[in-house]
Protein backbone atom coordinates (compact mmCIF):
# COMPACT_ATOMS: atom_id res chain seq x y z
CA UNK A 1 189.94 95.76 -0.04
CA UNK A 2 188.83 95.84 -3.66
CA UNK A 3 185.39 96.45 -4.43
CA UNK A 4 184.89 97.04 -8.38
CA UNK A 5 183.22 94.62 -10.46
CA UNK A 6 186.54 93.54 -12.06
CA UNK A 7 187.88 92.83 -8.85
CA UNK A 8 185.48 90.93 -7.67
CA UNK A 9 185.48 88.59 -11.63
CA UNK A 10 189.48 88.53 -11.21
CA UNK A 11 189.43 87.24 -7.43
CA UNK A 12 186.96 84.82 -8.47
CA UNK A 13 187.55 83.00 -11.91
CA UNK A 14 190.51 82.87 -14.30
CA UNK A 15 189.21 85.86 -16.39
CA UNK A 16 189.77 86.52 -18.90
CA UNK A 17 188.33 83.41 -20.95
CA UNK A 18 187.80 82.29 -24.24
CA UNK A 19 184.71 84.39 -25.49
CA UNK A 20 184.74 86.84 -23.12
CA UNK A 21 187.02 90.06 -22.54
CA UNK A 22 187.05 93.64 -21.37
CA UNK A 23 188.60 96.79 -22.45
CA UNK A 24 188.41 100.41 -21.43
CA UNK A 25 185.68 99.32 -18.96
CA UNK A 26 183.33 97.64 -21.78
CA UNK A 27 182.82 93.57 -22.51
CA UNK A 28 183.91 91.97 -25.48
CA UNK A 29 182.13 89.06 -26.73
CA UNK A 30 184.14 86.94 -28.89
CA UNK A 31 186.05 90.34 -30.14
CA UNK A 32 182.85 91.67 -30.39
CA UNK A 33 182.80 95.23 -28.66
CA UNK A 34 179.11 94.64 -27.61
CA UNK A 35 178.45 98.51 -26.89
CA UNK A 36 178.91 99.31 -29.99
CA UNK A 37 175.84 97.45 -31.08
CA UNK A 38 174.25 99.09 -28.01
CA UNK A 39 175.40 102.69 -29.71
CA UNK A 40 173.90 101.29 -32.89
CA UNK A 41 170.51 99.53 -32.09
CA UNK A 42 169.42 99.99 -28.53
CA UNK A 43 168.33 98.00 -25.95
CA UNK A 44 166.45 95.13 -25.54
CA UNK A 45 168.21 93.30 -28.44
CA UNK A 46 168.82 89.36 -29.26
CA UNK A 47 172.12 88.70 -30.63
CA UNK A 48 173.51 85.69 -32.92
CA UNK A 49 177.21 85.84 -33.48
CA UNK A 50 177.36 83.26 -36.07
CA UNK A 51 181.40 82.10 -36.18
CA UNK A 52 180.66 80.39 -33.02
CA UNK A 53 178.47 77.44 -34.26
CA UNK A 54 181.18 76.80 -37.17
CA UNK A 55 184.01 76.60 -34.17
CA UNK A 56 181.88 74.35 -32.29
CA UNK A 57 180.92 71.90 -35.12
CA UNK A 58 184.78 71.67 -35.51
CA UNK A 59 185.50 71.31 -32.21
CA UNK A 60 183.43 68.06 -31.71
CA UNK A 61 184.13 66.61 -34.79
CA UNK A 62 188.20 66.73 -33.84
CA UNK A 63 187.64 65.37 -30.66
CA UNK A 64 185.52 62.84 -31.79
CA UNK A 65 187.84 62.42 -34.85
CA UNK A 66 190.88 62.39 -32.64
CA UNK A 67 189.84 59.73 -30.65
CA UNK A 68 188.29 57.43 -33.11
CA UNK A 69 191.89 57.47 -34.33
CA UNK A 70 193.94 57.36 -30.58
CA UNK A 71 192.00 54.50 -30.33
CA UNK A 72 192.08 52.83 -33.48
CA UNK A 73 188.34 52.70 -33.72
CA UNK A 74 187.32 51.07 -37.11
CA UNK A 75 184.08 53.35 -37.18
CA UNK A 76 183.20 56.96 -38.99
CA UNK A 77 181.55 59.97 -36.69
CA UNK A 78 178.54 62.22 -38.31
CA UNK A 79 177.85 65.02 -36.93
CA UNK A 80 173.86 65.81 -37.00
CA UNK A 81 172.54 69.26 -36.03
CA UNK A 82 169.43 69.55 -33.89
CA UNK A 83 167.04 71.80 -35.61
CA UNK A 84 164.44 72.36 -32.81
CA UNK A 85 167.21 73.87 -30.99
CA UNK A 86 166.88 76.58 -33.53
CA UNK A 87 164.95 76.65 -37.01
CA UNK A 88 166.18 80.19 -37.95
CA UNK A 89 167.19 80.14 -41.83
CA UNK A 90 170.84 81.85 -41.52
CA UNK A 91 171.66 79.17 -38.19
CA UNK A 92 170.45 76.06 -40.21
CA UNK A 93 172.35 77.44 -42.84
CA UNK A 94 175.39 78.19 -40.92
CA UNK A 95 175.76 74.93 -39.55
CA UNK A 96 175.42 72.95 -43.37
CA UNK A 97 178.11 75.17 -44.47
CA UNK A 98 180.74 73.19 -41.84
CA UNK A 99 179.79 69.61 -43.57
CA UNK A 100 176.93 68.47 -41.18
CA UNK A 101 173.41 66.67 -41.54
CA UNK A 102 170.22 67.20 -40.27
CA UNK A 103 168.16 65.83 -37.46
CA UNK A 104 164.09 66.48 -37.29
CA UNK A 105 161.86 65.99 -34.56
CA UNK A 106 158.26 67.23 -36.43
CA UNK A 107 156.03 67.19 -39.99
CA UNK A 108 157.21 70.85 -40.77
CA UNK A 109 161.08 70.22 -40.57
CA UNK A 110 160.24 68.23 -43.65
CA UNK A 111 159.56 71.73 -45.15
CA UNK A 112 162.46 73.15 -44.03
CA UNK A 113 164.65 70.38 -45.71
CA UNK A 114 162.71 70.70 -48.92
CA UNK A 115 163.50 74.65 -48.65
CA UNK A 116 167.49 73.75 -47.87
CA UNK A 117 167.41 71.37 -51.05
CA UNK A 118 165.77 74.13 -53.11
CA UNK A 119 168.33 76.50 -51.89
CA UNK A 120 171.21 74.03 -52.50
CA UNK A 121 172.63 73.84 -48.93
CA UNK A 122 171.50 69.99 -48.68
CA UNK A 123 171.82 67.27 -51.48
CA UNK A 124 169.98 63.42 -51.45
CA UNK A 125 172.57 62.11 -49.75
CA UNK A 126 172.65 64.31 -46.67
CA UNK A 127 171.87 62.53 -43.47
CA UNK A 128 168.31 62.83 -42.23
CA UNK A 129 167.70 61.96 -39.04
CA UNK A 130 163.84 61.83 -38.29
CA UNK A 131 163.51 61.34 -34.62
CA UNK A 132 160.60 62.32 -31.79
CA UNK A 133 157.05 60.71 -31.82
CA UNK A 134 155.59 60.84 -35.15
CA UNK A 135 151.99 61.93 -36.61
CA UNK A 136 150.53 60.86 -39.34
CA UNK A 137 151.21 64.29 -41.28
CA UNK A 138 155.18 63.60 -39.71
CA UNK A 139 155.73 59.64 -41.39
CA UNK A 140 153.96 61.19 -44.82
CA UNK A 141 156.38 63.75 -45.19
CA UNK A 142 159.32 61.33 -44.04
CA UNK A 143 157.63 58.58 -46.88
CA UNK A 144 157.60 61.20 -49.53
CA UNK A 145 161.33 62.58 -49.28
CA UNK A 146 162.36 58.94 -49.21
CA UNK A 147 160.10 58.25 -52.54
CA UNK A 148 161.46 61.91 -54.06
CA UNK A 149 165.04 59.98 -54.01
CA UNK A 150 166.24 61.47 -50.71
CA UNK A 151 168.84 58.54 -49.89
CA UNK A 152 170.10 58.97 -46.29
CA UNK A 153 166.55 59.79 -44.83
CA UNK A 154 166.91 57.15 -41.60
CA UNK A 155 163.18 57.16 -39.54
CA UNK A 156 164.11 56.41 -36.26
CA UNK A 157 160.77 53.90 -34.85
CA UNK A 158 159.78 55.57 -31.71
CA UNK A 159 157.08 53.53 -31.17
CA UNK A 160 156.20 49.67 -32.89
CA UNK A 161 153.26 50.45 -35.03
CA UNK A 162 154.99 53.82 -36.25
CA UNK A 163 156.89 50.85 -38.98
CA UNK A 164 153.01 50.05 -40.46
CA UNK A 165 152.85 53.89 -41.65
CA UNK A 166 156.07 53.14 -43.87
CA UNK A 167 155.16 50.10 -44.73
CA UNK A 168 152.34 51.63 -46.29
CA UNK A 169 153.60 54.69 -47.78
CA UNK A 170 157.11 54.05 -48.86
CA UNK A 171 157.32 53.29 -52.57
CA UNK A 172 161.15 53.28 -52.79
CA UNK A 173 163.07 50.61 -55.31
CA UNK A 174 166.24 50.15 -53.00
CA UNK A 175 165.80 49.12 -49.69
CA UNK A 176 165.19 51.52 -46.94
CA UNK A 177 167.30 52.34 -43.59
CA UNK A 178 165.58 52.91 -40.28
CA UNK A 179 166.88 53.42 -36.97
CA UNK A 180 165.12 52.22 -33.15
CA UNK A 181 165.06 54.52 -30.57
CA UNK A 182 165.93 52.67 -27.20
CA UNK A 183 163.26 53.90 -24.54
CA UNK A 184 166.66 55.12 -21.46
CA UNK A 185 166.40 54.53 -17.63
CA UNK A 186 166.60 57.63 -16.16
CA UNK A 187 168.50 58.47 -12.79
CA UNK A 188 166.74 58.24 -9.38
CA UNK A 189 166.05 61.71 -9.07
CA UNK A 190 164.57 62.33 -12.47
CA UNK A 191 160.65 62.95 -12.48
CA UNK A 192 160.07 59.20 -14.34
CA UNK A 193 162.08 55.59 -14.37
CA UNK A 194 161.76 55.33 -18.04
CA UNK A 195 161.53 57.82 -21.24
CA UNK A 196 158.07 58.44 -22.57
CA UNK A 197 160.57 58.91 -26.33
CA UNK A 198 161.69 55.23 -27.58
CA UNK A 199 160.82 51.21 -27.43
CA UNK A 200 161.14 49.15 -24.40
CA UNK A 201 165.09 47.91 -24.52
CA UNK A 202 163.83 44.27 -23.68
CA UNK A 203 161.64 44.76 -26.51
CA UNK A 204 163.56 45.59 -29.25
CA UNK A 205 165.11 42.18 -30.33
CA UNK A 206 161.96 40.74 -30.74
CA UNK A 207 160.80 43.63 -32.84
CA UNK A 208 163.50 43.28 -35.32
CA UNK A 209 162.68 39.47 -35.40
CA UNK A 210 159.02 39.48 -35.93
CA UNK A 211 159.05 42.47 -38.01
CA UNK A 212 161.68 43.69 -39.71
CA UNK A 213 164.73 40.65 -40.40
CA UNK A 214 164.41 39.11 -43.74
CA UNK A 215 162.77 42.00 -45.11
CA UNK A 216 163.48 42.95 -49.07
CA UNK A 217 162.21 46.85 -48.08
CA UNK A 218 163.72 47.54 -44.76
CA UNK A 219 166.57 47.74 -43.32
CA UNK A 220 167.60 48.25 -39.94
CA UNK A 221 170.60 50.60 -39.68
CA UNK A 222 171.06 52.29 -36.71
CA UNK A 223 169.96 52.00 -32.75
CA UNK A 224 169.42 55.69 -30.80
CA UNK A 225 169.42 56.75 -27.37
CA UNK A 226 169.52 59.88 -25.60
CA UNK A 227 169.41 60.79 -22.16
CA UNK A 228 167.18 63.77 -20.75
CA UNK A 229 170.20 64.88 -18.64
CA UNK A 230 172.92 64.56 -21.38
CA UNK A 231 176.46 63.38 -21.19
CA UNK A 232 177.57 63.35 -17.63
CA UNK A 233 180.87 61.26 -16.10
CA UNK A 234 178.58 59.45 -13.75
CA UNK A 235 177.75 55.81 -13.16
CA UNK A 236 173.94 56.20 -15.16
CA UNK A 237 175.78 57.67 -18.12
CA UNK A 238 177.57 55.04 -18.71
CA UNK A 239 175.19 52.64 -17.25
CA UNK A 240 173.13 53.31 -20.39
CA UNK A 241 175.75 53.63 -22.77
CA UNK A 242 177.01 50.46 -22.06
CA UNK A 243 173.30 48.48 -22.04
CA UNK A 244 172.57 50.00 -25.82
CA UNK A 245 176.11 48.90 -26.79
CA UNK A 246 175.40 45.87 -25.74
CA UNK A 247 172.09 45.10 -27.53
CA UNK A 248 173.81 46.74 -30.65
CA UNK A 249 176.14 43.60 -30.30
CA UNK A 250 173.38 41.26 -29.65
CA UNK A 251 171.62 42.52 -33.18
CA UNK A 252 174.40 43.16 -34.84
CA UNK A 253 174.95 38.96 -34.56
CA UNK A 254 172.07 38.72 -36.72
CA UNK A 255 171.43 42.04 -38.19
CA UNK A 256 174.92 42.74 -39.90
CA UNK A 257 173.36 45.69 -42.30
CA UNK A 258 173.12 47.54 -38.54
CA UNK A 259 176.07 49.48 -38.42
CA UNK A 260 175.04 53.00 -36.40
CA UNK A 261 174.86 53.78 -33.11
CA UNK A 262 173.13 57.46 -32.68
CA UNK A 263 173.98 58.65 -29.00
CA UNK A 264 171.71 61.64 -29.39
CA UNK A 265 173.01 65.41 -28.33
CA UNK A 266 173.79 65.88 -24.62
CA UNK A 267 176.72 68.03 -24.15
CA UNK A 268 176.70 70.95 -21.54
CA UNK A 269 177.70 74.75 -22.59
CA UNK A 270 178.98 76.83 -20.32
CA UNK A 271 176.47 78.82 -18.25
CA UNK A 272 179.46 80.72 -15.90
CA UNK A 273 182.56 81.44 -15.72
CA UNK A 274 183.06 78.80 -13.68
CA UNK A 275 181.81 76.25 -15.70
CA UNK A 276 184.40 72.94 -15.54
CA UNK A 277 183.68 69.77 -18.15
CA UNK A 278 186.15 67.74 -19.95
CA UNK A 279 184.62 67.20 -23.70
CA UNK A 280 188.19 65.71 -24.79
CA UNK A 281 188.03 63.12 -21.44
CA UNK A 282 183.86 62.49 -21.96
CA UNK A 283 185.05 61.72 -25.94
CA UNK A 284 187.49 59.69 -25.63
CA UNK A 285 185.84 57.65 -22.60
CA UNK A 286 182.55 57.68 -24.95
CA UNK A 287 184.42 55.59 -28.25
CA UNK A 288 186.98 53.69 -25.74
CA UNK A 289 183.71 52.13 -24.25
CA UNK A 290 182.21 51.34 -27.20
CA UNK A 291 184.92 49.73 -28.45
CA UNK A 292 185.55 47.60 -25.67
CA UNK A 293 182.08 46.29 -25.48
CA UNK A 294 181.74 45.31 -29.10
CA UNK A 295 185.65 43.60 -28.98
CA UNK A 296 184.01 41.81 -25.95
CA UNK A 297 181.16 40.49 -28.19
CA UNK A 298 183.35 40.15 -30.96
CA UNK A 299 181.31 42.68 -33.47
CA UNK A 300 182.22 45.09 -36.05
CA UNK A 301 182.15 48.81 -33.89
CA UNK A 302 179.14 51.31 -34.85
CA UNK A 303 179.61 54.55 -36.87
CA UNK A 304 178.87 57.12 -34.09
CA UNK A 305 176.29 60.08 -34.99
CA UNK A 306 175.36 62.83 -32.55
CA UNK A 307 172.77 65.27 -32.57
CA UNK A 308 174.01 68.61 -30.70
CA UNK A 309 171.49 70.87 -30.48
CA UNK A 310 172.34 73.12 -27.42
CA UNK A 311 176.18 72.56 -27.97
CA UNK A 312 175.92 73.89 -32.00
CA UNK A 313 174.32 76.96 -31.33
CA UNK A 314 174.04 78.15 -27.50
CA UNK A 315 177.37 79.77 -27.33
CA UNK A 316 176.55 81.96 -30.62
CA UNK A 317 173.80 83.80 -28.79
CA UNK A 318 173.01 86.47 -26.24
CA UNK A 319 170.02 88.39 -25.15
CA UNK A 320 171.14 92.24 -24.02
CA UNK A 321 169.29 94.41 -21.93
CA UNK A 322 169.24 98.07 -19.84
CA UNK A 323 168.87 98.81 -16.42
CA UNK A 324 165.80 101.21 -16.56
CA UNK A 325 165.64 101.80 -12.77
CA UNK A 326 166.51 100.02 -9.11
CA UNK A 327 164.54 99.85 -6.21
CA UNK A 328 165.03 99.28 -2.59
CA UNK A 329 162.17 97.23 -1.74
CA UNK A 330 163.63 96.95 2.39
CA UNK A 331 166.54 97.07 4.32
CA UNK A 332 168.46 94.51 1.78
CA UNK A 333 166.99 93.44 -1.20
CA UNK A 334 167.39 96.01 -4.29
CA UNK A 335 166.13 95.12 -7.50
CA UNK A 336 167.03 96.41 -10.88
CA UNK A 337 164.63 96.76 -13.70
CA UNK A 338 165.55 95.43 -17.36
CA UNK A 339 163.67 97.17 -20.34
CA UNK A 340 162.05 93.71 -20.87
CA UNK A 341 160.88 90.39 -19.52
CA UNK A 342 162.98 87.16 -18.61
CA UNK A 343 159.65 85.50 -19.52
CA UNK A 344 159.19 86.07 -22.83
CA UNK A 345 162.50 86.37 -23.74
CA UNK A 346 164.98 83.69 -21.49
CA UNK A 347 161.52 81.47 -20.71
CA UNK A 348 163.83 78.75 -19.59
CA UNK A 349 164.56 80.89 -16.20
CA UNK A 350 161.17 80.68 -15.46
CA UNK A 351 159.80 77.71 -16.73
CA UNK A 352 162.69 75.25 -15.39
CA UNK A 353 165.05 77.62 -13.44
CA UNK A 354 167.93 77.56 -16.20
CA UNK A 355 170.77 79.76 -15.44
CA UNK A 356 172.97 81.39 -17.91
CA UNK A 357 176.16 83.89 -18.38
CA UNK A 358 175.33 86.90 -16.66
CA UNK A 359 177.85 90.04 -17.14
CA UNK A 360 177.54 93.60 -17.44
CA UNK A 361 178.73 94.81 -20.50
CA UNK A 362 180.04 98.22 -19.02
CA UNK A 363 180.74 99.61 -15.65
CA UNK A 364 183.34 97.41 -14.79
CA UNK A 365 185.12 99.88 -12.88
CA UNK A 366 182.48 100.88 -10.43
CA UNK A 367 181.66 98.86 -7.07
CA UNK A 368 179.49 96.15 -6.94
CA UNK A 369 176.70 95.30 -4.88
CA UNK A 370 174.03 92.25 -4.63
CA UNK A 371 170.82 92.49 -6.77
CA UNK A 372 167.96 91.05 -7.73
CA UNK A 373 166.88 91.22 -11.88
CA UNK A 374 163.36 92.39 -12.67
CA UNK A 375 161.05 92.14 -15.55
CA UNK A 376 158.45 94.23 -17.10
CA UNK A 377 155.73 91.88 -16.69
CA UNK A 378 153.42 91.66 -13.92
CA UNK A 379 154.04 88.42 -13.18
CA UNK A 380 155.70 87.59 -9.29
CA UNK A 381 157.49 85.06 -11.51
CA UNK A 382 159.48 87.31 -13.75
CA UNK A 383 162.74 87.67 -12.00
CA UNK A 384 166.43 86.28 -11.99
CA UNK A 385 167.95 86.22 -8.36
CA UNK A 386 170.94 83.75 -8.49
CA UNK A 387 173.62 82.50 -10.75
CA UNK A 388 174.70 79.15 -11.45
CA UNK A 389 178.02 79.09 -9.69
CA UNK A 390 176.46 81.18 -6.72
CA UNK A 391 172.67 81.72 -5.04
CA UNK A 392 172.90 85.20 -5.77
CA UNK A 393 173.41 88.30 -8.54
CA UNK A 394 176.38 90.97 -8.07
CA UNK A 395 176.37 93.49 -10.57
CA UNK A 396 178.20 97.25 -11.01
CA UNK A 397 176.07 99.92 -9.17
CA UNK A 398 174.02 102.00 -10.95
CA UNK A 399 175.46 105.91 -11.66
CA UNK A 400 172.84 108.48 -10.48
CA UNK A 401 174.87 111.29 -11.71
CA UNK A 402 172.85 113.49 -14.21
CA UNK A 403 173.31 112.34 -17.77
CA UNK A 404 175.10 109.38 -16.57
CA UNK A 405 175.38 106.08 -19.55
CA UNK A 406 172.68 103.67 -18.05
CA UNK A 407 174.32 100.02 -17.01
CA UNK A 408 173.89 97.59 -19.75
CA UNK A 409 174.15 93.06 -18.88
CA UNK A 410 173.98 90.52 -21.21
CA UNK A 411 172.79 87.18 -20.47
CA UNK A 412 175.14 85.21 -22.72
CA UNK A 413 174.76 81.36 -24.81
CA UNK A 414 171.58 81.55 -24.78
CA UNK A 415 171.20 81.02 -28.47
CA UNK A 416 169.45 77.03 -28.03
CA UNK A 417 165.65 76.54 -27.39
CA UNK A 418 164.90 80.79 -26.00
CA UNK A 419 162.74 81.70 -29.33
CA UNK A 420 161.49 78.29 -30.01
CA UNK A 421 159.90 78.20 -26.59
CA UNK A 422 158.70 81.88 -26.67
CA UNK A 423 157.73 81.75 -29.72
CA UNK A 424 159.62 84.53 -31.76
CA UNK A 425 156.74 87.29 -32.39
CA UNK A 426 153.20 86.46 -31.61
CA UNK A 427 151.38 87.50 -28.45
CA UNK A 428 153.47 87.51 -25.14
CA UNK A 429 152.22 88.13 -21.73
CA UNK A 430 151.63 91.45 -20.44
CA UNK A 431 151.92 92.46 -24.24
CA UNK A 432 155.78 92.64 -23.88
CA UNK A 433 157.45 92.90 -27.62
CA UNK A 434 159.56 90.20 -28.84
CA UNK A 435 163.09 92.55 -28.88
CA UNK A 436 165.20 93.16 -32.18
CA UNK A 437 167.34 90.72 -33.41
CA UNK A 438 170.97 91.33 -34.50
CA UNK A 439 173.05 89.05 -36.56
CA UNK A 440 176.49 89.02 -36.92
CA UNK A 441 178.69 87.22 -39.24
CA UNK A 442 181.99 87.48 -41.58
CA UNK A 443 181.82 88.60 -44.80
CA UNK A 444 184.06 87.37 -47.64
CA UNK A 445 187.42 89.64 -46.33
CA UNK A 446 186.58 87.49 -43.05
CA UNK A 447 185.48 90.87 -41.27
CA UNK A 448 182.52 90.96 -39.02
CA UNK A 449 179.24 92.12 -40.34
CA UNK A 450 176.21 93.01 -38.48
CA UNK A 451 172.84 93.17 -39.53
CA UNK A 452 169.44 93.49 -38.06
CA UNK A 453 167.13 90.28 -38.40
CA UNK A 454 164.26 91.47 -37.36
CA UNK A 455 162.77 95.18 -36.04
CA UNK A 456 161.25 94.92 -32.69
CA UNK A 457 157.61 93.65 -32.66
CA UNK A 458 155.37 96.47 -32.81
CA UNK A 459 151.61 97.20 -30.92
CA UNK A 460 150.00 96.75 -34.90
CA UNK A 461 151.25 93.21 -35.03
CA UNK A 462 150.05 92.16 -31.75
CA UNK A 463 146.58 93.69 -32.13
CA UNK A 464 146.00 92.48 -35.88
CA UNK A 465 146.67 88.90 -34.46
CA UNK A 466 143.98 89.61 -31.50
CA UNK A 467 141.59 90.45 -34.46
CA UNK A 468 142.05 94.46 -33.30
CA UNK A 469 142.81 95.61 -36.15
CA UNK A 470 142.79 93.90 -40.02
């Protein structure tokens, strides 16, 4: 029987897949000989490989271009990155450089798109998609980039008396677009019937009557709606889908300056080897539905805008880590030690049991064995124990021979949401240093660079913001 670790991926998935390779013993990540960096910068590191987000803004807007035109859909697609997926400068920046616009959710992503206009990656008529429940600080900054000349800035109303803050701040000559978020059912098992984000559907057309039709400032340009599980092929997915589509129709009768439907971000990334979806089917099913409904009504079909968040930028990143020890704590469970804490640095496997990529960047040739993954912390929470595909962990044993290379994993795609949730620096628990960040891109001769972002957090920085030290 065979018993190495590449035995057991080969019996198990088609490997290899895109992304993910091995040679002389060692994973590649997208070509990227991952040890190398190890050799270079040590362990714990973050890593951004930033070619991936450019191939996955092209790969959704083909589909979605491909099947606007399969099925003769009379509409345009945007493509709108998610910023609070990630607000680092070179990811923001990545993403603008593949023709995309821009979708907030708080008062200081104003500041970032003042920063991206100063820097020339953004113009006036870039998309702005201002989404999320807004404070007062949040519609000021919204009013003011739509009275500095900002064009495409659409405030989606999350909420009815959000529309009396622009009312009274908006100063703008030309009429101004807004969008309505559409408050989604949610499936049975979900913790709550209704999202808290968004106005009551049954709502809406009154809204629009009382409030906004006939006005000379306003105009009402696009509908929204997002749900918190994302795109799934099941019967509340398109449930949804089809009840917004059909109260776009109902405006649309007599709102005709409505012309966008924003179906929010939603698509999975792959979190395993085994990871199955159909983006081309989910696509194509997504505009042949909308089409049909609004031919049904007899209406004009909706440019389609998206807001990927997760999909953009989760396959670009990876979080890599050493095996400092194992320990047989009985007869059968044996736990291996990383030189760092799933807490503070993957907080969505503690805080709502997210699994992601797990693979062992070398000892692919040695046997395998089940484990459990440690932290540093001394919390009973900090641990990883299962994978998504599988209620357990099998990785390469560890050498004991003297002067043996320690075993090195990656936890892979987990580039959306990690820092923004741990907050990148700052004070984590147990006093456990936010890790070095690497970068990698391609330079002008198209060959891959890497650079470090940021130095691991030292003791100094933690104890000057504890008032330790000045």
């Amino acid at each position: 029987m065979n018993n190495t670790y590449t035995d057991l991926v080969k019996q198990t998935f088609d490997f290899p897949q895109e992304g993910f390779e091995v040679s002389d013993n060692n994973l590649h990540f997208n070509g990227l000989d991952i040890r190398k960096l190890i050799d270079k910068y040590g362990t714990p590191f973050k890593l951004t490989y930033l070619p991936k987000i450019g191939s996955q803004v092209n790969k959704a807007k083909k589909m979605f271009n491909d099947a606007i035109k399969k099925h003769k859909y009379d509409g345009e697609y945007f493509y709108c990155y998610c910023t609070k997926s990630s607000h680092f400068s070179f990811i923001v920046e990545e993403t603008l450089r593949h023709n995309v616009h821009i979708e907030t959710s708080f008062a200081y992503d104003i500041e970032i798109i003042k920063q991206l206009y100063k820097r020339r990656k953004i113009n006036k008529d870039t998309y702005i998609i201002c989404n999320g429940f807004k404070t007062k600080p949040y519609t000021r900054n919204i009013a003011r980039l739509i009275n500095d000349g900002f064009r495409n800035v659409i405030p989606v109303l999350d909420n009815k008396t959000e529309f009396e803050d622009y009312k009274k701040l908006i100063r703008s000559k030309d009429p101004v677009n807004i969008g309505i978020r559409i408050a989604t059912e949610e499936e049975p098992t979900f913790d709550f019937y209704t999202s808290r984000l968004g106005i009551r559907s049954r709502d809406v057309l009154e809204f629009y009557v009382d409030k906004i039709k006939g006005s000379e400032k306003f105009r009402l340009k696009m509908l929204h709606f997002f749900m918190n599980k994302g795109i799934k092929d099941d019967i509340y997915y398109w449930s949804e889908l089809n009840k917004v589509v059909n109260l776009y129709c109902q405006l649309k009768k007599i709102c005709p300056e409505l012309d966008g439907l924003n179906i929010g971000g939603g698509f999975p990334i792959k979190h395993s080897l085994a990871f199955d979806y159909d983006y081309n089917y989910m696509v194509n099913e997504i505009v042949s539905n909308i089409k049909q409904v609004c031919k049904r009504n007899k209406v004009d079909v909706p440019n389609i805008y998206t807001e990927f968040g997760s999909f953009t930028v989760g396959e670009s990143g990876a979080v890599i880590y050493s095996i400092l020890d194992d320990k047989m704590q009985n007869d059968r469970e044996i736990w291996y030690m990383i030189d760092s804490s799933f807490i503070t640095t993957l907080p969505d496997t503690w805080g709502i049991g997210e699994k992601f990529l797990l693979l062992p960047i070398n000892g692919w040739d040695r046997e395998y064995q089940e484990v459990h993954l440690g932290g540093l912390t001394c919390d009973s929470h900090d641990f990883y124990t299962s994978e998504e595909h599988i209620n357990a962990v099998f990785l390469p044993k560890i050498d004991k021979a003297k002067g043996a290379e320690p075993l090195y994993i990656g936890f892979f795609h987990t580039g959306a949401y990690q820092d923004q949730l741990a907050g990148y620096g700052g004070i984590k628990h147990c006093m456990i240093p936010s890790p070095k960040h690497v970068v990698v891109e391609r330079n002008k001769n198209g060959e891959l660079e890497d650079w470090l972002y940021a130095k691991e957090q030292t003791a100094q920085s933690m104890l000057k913001i504890l008032g330790y030290v000045k």
